[in-house]
Protein backbone atom coordinates (compact mmCIF):
# COMPACT_ATOMS: atom_id res chain seq x y z
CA UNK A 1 112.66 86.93 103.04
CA UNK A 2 110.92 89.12 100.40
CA UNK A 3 107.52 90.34 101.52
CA UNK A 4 104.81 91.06 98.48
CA UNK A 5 101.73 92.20 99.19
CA UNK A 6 99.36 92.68 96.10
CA UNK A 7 95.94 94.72 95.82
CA UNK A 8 95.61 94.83 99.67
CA UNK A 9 92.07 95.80 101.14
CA UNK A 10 91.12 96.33 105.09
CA UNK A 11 87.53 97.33 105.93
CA UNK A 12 86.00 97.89 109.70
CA UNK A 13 82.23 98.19 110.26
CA UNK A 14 80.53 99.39 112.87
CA UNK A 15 76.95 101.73 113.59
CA UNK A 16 78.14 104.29 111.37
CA UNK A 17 78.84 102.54 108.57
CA UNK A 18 81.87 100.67 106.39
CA UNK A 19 85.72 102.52 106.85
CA UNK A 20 87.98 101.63 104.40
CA UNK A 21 91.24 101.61 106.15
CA UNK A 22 93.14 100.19 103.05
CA UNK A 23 92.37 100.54 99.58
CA UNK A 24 94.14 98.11 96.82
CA UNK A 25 97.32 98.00 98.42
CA UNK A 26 100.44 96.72 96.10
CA UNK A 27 104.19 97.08 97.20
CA UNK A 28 107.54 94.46 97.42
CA UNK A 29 109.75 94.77 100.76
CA UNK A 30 113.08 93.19 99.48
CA UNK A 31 115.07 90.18 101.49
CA UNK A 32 117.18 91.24 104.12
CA UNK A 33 116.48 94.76 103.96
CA UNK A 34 115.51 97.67 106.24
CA UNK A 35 112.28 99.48 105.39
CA UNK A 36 110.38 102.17 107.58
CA UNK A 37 106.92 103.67 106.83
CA UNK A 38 105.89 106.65 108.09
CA UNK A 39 102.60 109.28 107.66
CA UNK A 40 99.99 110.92 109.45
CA UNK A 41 98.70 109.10 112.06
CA UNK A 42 95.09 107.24 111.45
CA UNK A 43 96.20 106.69 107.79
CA UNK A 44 96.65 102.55 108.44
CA UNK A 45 100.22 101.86 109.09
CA UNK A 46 99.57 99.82 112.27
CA UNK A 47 96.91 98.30 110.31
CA UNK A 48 98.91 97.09 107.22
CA UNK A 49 101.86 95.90 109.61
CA UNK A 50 99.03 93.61 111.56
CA UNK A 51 98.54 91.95 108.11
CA UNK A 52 101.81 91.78 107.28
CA UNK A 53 102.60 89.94 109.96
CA UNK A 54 98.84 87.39 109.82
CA UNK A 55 97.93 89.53 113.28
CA UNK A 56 94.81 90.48 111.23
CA UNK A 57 93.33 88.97 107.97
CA UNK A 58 92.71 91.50 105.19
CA UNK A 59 89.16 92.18 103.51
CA UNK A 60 90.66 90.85 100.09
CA UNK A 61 94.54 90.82 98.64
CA UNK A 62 96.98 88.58 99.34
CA UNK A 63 100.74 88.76 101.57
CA UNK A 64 103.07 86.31 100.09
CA UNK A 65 106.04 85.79 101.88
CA UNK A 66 108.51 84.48 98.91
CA UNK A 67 106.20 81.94 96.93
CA UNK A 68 103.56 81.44 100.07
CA UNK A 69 100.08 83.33 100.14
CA UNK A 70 99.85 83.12 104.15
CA UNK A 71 96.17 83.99 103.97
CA UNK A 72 95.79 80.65 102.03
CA UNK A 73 96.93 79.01 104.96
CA UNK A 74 94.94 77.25 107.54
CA UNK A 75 94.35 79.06 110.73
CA UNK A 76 96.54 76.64 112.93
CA UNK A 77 98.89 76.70 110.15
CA UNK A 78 99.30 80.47 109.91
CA UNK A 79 100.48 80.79 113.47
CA UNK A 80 103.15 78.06 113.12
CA UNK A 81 104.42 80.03 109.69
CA UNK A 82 103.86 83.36 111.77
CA UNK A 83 105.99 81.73 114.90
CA UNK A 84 108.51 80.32 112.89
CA UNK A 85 109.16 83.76 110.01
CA UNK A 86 107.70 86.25 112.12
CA UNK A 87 109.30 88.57 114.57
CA UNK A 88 107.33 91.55 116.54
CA UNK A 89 108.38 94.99 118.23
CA UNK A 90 105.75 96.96 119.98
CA UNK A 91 105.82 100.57 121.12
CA UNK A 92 104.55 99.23 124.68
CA UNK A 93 106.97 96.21 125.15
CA UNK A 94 103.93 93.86 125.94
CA UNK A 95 106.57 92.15 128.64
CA UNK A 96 104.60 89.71 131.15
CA UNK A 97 104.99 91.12 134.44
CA UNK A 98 105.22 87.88 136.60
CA UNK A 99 108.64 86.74 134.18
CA UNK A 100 112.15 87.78 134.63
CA UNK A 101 114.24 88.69 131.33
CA UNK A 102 115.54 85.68 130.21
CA UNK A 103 111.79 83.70 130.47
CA UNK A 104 109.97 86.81 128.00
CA UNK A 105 112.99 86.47 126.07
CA UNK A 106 112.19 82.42 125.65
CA UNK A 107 108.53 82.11 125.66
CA UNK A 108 108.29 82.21 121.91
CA UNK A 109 110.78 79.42 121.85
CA UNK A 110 108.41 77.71 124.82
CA UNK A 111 105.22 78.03 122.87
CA UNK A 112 106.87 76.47 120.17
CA UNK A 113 108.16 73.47 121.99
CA UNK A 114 111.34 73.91 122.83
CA UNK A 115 113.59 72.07 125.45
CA UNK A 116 113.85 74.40 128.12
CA UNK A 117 117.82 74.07 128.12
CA UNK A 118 117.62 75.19 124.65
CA UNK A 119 115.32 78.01 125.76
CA UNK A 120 117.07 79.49 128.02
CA UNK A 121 120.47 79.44 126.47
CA UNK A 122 119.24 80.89 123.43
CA UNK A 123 117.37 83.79 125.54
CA UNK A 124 120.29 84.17 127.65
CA UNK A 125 122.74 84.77 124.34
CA UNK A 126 120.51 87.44 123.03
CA UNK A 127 119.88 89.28 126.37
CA UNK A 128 123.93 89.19 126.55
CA UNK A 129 123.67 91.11 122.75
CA UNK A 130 121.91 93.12 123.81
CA UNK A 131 123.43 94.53 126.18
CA UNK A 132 121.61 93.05 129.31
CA UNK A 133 123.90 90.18 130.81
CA UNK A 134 123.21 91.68 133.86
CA UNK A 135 119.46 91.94 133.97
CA UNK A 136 118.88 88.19 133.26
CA UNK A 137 116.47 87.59 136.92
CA UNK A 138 115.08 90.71 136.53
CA UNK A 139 111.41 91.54 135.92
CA UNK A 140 110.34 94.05 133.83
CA UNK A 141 109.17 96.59 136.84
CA UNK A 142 112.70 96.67 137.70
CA UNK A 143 114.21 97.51 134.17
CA UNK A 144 114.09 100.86 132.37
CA UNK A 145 112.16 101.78 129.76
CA UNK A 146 115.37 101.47 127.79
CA UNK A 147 115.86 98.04 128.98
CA UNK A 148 112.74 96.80 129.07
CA UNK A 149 112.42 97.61 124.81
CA UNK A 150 116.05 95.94 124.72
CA UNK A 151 114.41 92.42 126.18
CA UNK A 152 111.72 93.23 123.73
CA UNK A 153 113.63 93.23 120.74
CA UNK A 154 115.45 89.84 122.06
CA UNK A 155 112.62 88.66 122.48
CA UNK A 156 111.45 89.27 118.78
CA UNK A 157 114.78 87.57 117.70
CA UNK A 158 115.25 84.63 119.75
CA UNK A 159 113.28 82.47 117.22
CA UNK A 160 116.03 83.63 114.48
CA UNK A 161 113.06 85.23 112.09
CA UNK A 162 113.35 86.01 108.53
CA UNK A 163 111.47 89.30 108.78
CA UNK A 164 111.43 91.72 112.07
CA UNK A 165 107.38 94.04 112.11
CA UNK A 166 108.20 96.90 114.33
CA UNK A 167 105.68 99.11 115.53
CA UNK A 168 106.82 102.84 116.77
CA UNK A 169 108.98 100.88 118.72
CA UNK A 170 110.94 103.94 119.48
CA UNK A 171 108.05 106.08 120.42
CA UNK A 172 108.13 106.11 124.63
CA UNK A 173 112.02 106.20 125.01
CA UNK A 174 113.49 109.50 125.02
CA UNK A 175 116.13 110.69 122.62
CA UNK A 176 119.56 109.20 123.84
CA UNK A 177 117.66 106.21 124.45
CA UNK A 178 115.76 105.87 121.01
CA UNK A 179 119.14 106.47 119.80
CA UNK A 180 120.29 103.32 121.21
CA UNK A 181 117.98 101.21 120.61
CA UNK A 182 117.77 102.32 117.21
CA UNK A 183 121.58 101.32 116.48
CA UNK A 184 121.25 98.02 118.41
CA UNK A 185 117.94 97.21 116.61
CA UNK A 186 119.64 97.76 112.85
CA UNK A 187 122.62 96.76 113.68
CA UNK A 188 121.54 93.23 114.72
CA UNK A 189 118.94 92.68 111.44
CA UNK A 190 122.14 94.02 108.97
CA UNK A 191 124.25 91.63 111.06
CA UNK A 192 121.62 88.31 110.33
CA UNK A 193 120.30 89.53 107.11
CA UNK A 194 116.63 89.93 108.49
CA UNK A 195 113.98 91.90 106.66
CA UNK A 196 113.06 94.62 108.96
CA UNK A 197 109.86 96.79 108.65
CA UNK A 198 109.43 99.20 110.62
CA UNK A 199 106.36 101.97 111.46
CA UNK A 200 107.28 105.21 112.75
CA UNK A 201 107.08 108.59 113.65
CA UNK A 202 110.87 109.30 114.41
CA UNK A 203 112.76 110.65 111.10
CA UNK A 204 116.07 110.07 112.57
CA UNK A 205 115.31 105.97 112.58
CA UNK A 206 113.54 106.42 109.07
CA UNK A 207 116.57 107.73 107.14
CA UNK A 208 118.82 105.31 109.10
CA UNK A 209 117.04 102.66 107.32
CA UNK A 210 117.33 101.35 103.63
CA UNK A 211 114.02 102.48 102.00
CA UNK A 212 111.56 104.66 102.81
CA UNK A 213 108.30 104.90 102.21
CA UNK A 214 105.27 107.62 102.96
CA UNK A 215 101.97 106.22 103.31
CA UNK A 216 98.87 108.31 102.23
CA UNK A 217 95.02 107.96 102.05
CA UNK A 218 94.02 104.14 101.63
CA UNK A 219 97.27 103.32 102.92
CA UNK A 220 98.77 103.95 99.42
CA UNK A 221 102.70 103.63 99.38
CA UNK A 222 105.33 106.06 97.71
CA UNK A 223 108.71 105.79 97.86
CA UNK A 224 110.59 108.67 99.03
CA UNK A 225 114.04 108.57 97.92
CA UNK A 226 117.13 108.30 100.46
């Protein structure tokens, strides 16, 4: 699904004052591709990815995802688009301790009212893709780091998404392990056609990616070329 996102604005107040985060924001993320952001930390890359995804509403602009402004949507309405178009991957995995594999794999599927056959099968095949057919009952204290961001990413794609919002989600695994997960993330978004955006610091995952962009002060986008 092609994200737009036209003259984009985020502002935070506090004691001190207004901070403008981002500043008149414009860029297109294309269907089906792979897209990484990277830049100094602080600059609002987290931020924009929070609206991207209707996590956070902007101060003014709009994120149309093909023809639909989700910010014109009603609140209760925004989380059943976001549910049903929306996957997310976290630098900490966000896992609920008191569930095994398979049941953080499925409770996006169980929040959206799904049989819990269906659940469970569904979890089960993605856990099995990723490599984990053999961590199904097991909770996340007893999984690796590794393993633990493998459920995670399951988890993001049991509810078949059209666009994947990944946050550093390389950033605590160390280098053989990024490695993997960065292959098996890719790999599975090329292999379903999802549009996969992705915040990070690692430049190995950025140039493994279709487009790249650098973002700057006001969270202004360039595109660096491959």
């Amino acid at each position: 699904m092609q994200i737009k996102v036209e003259q984009l604005e985020k502002k935070y107040y506090d004691a001190g004052g207004e901070l403008r985060v981002l500043t008149g924001v414009n860029c297109e993320f294309p269907a089906g591709k792979s897209v990484a952001i990277v830049g100094k930390s602080g600059v609002g890359k987290s931020t924009l990815l929070h609206l991207l995804g209707g996590l956070d509403h902007p101060s003014a602009g709009r994120v149309i995802y093909g023809d639909q402004d989700i910010f014109s949507l009603a609140p209760e309405k925004l989380t059943r688009f976001r549910g049903a178009n929306v996957g997310f991957i976290f630098q900490f995995h966000h896992l609920l301790p008191e569930f095994d594999a398979v049941e953080n794999v499925a409770m996006p599927l169980t929040i959206c009212g799904a049989q819990e056959g269906e659940t469970k099968a569904r979890a089960t095949e993605l856990l099995t893709a990723v490599g984990l057919s053999q961590r199904l009952t097991h909770r996340p204290s007893q999984l690796s780091g590794g393993e633990q961001q493998r459920v995670a990413i399951a988890r993001a794609l049991v509810t078949r998404p059209r666009v994947v919002l990944a946050d550093e989600p390389t950033g605590n695994l160390d280098y053989a392990t990024a490695g993997e997960v960065q292959e098996l993330l890719t790999g599975i978004c090329r292999q379903v056609g999802t549009t996969l955006i992705v915040v990070t610091h690692n430049q190995e995952l950025a140039v493994a990616l279709d487009e790249k962009y650098e973002m700057g002060p006001g969270g202004q986008l360039t595109r660096i070329s491959p």
